[in-house]
PDB file of N, CA and C in Angstrom:
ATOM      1  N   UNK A   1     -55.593 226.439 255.950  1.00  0.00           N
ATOM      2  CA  UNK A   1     -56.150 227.626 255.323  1.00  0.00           C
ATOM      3  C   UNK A   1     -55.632 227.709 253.888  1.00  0.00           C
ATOM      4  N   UNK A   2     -56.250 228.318 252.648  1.00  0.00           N
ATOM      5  CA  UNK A   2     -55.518 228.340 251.515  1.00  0.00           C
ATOM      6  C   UNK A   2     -56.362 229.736 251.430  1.00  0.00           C
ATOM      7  N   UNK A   3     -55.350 230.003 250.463  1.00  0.00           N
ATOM      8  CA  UNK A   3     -54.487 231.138 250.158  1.00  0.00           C
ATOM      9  C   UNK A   3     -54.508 231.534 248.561  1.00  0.00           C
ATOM     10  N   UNK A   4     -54.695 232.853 248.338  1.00  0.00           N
ATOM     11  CA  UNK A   4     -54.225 233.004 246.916  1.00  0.00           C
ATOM     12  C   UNK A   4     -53.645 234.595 247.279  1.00  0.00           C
ATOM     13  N   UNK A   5     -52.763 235.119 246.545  1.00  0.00           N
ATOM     14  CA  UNK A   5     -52.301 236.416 246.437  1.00  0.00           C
ATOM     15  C   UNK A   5     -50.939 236.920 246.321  1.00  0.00           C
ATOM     16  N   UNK A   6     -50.629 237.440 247.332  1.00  0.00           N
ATOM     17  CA  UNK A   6     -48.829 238.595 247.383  1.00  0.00           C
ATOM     18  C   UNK A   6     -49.180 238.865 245.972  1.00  0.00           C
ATOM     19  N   UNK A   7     -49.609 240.294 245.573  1.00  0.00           N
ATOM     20  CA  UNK A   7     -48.727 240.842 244.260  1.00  0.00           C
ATOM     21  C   UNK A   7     -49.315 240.547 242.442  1.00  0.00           C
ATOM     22  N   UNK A   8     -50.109 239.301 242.686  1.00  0.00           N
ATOM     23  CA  UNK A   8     -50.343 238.838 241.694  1.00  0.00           C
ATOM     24  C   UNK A   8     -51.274 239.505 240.595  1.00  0.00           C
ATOM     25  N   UNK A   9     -50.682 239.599 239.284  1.00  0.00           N
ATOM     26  CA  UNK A   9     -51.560 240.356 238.009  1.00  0.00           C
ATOM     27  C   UNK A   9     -51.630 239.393 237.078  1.00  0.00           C
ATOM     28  N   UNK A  10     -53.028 240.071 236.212  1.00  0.00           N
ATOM     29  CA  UNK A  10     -53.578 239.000 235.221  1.00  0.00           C
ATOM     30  C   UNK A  10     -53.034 237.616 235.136  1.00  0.00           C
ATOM     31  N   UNK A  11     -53.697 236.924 235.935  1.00  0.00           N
ATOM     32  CA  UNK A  11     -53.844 235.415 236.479  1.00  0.00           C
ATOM     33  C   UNK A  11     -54.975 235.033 236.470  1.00  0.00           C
ATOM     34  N   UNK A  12     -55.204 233.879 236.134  1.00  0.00           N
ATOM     35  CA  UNK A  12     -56.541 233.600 236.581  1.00  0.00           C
ATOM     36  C   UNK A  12     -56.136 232.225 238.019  1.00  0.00           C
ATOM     37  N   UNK A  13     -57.393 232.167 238.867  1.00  0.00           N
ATOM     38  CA  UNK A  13     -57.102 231.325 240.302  1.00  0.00           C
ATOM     39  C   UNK A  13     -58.093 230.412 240.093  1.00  0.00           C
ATOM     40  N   UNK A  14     -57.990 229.455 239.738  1.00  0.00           N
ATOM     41  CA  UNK A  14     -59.201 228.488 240.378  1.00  0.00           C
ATOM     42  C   UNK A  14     -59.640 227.319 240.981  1.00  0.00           C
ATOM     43  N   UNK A  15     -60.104 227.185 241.872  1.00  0.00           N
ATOM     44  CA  UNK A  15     -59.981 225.977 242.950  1.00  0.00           C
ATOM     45  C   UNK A  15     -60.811 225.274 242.528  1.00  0.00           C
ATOM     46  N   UNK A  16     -60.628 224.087 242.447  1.00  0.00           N
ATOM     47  CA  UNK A  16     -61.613 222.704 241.405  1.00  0.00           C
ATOM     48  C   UNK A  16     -62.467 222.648 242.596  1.00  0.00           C
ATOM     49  N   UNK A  17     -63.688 221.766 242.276  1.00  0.00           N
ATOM     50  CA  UNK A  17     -64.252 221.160 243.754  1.00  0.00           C
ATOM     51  C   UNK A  17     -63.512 220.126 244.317  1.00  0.00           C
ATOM     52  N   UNK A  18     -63.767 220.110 245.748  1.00  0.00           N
ATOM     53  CA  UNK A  18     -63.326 218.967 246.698  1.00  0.00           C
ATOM     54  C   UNK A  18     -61.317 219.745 246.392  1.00  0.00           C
ATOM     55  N   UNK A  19     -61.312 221.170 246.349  1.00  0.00           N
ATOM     56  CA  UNK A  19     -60.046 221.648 246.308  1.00  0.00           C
ATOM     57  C   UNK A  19     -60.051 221.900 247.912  1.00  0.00           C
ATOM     58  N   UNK A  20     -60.897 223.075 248.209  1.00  0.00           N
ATOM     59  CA  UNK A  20     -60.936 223.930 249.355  1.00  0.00           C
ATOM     60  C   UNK A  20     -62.034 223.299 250.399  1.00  0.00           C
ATOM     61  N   UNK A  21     -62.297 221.830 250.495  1.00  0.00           N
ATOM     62  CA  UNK A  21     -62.875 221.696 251.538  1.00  0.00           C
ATOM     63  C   UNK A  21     -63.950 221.872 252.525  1.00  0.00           C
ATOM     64  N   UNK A  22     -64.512 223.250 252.599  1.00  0.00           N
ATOM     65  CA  UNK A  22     -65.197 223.706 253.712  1.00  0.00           C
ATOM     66  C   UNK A  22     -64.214 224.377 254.682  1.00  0.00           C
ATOM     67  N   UNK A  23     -62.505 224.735 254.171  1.00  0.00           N
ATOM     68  CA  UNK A  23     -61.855 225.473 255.076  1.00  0.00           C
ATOM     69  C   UNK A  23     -62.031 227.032 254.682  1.00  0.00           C
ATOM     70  N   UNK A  24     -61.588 227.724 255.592  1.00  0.00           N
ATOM     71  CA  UNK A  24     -61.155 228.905 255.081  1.00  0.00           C
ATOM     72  C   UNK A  24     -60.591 229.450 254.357  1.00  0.00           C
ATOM     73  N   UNK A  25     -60.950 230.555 253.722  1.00  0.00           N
ATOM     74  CA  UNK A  25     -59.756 230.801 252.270  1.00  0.00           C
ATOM     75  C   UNK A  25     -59.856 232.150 252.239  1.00  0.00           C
ATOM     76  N   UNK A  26     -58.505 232.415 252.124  1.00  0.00           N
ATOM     77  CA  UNK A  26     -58.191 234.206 252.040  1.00  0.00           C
ATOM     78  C   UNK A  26     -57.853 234.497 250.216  1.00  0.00           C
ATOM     79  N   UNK A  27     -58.113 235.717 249.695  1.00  0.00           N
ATOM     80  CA  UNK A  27     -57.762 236.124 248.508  1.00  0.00           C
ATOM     81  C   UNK A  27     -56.723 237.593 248.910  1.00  0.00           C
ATOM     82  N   UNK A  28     -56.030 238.006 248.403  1.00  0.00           N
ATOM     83  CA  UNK A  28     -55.488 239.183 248.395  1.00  0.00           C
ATOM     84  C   UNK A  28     -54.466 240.127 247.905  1.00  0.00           C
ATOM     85  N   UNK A  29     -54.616 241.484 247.577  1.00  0.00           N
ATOM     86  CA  UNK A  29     -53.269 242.070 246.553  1.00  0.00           C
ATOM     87  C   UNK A  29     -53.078 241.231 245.187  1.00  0.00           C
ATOM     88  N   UNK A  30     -54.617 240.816 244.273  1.00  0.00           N
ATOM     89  CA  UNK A  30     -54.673 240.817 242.969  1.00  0.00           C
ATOM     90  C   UNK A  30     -55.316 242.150 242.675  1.00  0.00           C
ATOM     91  N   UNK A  31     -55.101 242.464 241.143  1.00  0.00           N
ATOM     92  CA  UNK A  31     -55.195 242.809 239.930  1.00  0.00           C
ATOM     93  C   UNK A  31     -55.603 242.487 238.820  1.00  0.00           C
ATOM     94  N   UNK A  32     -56.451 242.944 238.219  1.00  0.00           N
ATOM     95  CA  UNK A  32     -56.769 242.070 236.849  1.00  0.00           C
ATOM     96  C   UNK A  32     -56.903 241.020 236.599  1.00  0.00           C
ATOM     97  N   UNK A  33     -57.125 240.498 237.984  1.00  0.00           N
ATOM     98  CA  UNK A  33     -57.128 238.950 238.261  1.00  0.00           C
ATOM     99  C   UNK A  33     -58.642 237.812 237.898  1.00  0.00           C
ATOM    100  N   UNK A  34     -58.672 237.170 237.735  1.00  0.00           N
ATOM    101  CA  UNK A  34     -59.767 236.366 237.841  1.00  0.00           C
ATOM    102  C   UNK A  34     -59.637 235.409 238.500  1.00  0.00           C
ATOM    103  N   UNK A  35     -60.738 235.203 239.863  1.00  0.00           N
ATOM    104  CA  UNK A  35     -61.042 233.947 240.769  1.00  0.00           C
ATOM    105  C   UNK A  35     -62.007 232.965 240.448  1.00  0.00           C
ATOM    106  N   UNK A  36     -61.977 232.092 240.602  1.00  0.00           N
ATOM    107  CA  UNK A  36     -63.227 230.962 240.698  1.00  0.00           C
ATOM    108  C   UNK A  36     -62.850 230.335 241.723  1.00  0.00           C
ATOM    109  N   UNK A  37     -64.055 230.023 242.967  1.00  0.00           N
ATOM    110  CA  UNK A  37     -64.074 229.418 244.161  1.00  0.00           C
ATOM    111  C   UNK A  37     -65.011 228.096 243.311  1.00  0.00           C
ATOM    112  N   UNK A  38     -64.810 227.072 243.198  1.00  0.00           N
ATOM    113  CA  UNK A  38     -65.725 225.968 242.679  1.00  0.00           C
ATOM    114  C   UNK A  38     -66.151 225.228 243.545  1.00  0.00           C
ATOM    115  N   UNK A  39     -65.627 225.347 244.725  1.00  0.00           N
ATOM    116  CA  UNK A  39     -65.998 224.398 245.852  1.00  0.00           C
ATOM    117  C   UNK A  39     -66.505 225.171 246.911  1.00  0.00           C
ATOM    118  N   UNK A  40     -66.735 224.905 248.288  1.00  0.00           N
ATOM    119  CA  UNK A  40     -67.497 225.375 249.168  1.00  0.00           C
ATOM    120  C   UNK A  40     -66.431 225.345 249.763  1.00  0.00           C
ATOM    121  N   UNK A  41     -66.608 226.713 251.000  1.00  0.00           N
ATOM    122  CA  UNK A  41     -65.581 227.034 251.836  1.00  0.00           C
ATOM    123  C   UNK A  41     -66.114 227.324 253.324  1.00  0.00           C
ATOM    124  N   UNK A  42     -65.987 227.373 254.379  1.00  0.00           N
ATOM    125  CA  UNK A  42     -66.503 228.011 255.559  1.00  0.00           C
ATOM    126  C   UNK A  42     -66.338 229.287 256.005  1.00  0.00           C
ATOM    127  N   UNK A  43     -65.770 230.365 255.324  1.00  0.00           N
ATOM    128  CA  UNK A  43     -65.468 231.923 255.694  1.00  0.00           C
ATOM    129  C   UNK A  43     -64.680 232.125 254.338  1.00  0.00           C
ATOM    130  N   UNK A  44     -65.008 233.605 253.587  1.00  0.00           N
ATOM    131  CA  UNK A  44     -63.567 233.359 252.966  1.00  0.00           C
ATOM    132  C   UNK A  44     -63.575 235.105 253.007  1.00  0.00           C
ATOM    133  N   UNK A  45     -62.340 235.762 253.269  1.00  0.00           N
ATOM    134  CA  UNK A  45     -62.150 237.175 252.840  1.00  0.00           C
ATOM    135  C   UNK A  45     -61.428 237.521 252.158  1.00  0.00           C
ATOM    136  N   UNK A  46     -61.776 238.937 251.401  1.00  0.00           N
ATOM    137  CA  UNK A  46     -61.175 239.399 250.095  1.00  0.00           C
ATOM    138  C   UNK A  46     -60.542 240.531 250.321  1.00  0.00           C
ATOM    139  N   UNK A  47     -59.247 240.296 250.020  1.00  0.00           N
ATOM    140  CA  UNK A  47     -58.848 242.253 250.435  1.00  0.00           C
ATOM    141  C   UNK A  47     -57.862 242.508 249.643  1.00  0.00           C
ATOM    142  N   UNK A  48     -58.283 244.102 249.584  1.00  0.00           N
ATOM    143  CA  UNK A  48     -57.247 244.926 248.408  1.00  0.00           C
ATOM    144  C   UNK A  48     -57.010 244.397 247.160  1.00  0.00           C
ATOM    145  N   UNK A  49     -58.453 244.473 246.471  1.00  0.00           N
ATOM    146  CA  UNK A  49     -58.342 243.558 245.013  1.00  0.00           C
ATOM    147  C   UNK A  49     -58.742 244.637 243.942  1.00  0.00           C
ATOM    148  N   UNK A  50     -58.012 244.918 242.773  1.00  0.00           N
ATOM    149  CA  UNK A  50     -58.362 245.577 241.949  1.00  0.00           C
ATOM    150  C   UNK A  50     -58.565 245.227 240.809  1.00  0.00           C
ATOM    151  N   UNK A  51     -59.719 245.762 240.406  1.00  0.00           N
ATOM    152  CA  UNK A  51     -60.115 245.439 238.558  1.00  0.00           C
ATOM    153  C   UNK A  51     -60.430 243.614 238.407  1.00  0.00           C
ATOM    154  N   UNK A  52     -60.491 243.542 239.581  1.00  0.00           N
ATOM    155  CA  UNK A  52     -61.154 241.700 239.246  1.00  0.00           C
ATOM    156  C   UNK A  52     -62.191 241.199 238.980  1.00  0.00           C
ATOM    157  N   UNK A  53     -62.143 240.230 238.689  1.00  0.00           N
ATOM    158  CA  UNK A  53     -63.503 239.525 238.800  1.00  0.00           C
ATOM    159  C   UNK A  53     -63.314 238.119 239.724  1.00  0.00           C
ATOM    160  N   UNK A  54     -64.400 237.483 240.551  1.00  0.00           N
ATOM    161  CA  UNK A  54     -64.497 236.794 241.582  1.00  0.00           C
ATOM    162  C   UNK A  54     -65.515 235.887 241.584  1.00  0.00           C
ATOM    163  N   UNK A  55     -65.800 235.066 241.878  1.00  0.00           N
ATOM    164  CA  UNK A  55     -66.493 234.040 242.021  1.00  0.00           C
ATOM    165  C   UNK A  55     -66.501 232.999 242.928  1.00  0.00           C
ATOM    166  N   UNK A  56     -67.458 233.178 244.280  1.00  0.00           N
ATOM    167  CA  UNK A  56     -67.433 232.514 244.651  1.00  0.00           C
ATOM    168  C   UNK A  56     -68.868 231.104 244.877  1.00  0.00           C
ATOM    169  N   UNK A  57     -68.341 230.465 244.585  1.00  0.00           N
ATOM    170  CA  UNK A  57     -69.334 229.542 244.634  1.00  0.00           C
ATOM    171  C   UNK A  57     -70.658 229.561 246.027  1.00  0.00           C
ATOM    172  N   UNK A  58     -70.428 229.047 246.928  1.00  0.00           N
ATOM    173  CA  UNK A  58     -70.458 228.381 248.205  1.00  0.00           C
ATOM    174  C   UNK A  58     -70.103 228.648 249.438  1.00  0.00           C
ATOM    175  N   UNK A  59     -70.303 229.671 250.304  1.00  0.00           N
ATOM    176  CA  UNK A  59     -69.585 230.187 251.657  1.00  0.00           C
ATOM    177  C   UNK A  59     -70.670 229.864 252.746  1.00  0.00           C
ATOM    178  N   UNK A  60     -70.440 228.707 253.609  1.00  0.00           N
ATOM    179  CA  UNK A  60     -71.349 228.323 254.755  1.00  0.00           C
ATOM    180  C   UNK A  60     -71.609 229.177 255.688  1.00  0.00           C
ATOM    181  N   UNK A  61     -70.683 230.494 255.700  1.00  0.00           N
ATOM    182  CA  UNK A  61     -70.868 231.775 256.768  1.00  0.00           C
ATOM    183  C   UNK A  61     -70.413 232.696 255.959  1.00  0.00           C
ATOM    184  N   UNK A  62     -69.609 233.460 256.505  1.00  0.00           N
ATOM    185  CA  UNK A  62     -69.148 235.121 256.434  1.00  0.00           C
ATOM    186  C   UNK A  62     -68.137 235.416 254.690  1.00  0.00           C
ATOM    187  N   UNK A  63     -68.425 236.104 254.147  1.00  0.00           N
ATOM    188  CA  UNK A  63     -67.371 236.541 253.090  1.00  0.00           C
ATOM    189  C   UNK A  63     -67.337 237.696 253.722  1.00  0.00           C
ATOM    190  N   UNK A  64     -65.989 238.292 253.876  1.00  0.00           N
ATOM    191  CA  UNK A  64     -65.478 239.380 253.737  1.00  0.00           C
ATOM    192  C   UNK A  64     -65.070 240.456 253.084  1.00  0.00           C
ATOM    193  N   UNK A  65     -65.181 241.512 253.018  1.00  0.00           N
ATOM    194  CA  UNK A  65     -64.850 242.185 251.699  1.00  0.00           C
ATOM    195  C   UNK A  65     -64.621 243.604 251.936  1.00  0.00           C
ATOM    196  N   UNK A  66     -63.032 243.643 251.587  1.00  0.00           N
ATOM    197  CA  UNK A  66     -62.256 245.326 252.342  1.00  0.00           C
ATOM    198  C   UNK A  66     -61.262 245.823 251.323  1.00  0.00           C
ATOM    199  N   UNK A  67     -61.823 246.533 251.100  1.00  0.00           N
ATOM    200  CA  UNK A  67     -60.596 247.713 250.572  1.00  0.00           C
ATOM    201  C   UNK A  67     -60.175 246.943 249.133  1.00  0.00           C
ATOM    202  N   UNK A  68     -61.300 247.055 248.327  1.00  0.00           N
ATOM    203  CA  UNK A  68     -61.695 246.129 246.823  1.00  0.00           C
ATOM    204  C   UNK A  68     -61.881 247.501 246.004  1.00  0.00           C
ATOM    205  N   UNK A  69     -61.458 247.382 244.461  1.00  0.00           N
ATOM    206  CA  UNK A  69     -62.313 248.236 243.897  1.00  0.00           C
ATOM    207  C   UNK A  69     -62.020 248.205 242.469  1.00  0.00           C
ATOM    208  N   UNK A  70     -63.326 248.586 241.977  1.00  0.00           N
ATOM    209  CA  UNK A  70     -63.449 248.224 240.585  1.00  0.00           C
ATOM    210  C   UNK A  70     -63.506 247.257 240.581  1.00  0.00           C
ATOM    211  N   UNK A  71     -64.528 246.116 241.089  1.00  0.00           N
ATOM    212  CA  UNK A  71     -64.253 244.874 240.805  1.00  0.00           C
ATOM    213  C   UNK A  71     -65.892 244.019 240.846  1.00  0.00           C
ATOM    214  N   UNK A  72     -65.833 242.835 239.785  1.00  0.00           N
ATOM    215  CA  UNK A  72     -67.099 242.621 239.903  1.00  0.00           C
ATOM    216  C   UNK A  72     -66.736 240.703 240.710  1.00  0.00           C
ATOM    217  N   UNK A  73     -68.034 241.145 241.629  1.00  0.00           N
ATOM    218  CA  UNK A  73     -67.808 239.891 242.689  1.00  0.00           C
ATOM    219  C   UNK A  73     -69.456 239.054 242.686  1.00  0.00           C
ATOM    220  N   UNK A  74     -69.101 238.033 242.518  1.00  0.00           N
ATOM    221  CA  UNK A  74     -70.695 237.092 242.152  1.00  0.00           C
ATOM    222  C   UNK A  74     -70.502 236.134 243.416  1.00  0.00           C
ATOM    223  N   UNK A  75     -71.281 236.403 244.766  1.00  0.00           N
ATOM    224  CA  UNK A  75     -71.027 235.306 245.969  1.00  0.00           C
ATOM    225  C   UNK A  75     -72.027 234.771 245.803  1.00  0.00           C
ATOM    226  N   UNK A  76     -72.498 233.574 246.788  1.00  0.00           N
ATOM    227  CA  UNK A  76     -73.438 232.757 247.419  1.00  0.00           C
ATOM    228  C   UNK A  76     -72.970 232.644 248.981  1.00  0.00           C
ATOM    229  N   UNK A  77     -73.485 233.511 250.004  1.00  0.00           N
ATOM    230  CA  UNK A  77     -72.788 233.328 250.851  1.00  0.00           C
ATOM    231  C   UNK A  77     -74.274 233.141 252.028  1.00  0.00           C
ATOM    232  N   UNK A  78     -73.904 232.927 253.184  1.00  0.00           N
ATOM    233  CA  UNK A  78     -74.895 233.052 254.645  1.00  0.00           C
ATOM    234  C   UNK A  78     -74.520 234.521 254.982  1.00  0.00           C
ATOM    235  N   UNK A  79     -73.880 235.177 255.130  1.00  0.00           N
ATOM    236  CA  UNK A  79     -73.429 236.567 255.425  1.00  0.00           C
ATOM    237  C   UNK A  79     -72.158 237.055 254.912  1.00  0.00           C
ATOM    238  N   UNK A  80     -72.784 238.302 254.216  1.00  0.00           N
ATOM    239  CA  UNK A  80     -71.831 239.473 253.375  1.00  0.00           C
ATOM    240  C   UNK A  80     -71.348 240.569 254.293  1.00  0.00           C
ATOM    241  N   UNK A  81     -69.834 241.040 254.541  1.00  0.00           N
ATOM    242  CA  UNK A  81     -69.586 242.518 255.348  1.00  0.00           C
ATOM    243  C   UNK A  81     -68.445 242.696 254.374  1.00  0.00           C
ATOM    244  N   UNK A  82     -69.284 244.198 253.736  1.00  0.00           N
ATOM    245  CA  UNK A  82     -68.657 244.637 253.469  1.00  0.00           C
ATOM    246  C   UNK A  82     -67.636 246.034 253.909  1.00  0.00           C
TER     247      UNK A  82
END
């Protein structure tokens, strides 16, 4: 599983392709953060993200998305719950 988060402010995250596989990938407890998903993943959820921006490329199923705000999120996914 990979991982981005605990705590993290103005950072930017970004997973090259052929980074994340087609595994799962959690985001969580950024700030002012900026993501880029560049590769394709099989599930990925987002929680407790503020003032970000997100990007995910590629999600073969479910993105998740809880307790976010203020934040602008650009998916490609098979299914969104928000």
């Amino acid at each position: 599983k990979n991982t981005q988060g605990t705590d993290k402010e103005h950072v930017l995250f970004m997973k090259e392709p052929n980074s994340i596989r087609g595994r799962p990938f959690e985001m969580y407890d950024l700030e002012h953060c900026d993501v880029l998903l560049l590769d394709h993943s099989e599930t990925v959820q987002i929680d407790n993200l503020k003032n970000c921006r997100v990007l995910v490329g590629a999600c073969c199923d479910v993105v998740y998305v809880r307790d976010c705000s203020h934040c602008q999120l650009t998916i490609a996914c098979k299914k969104l719950r928000v």
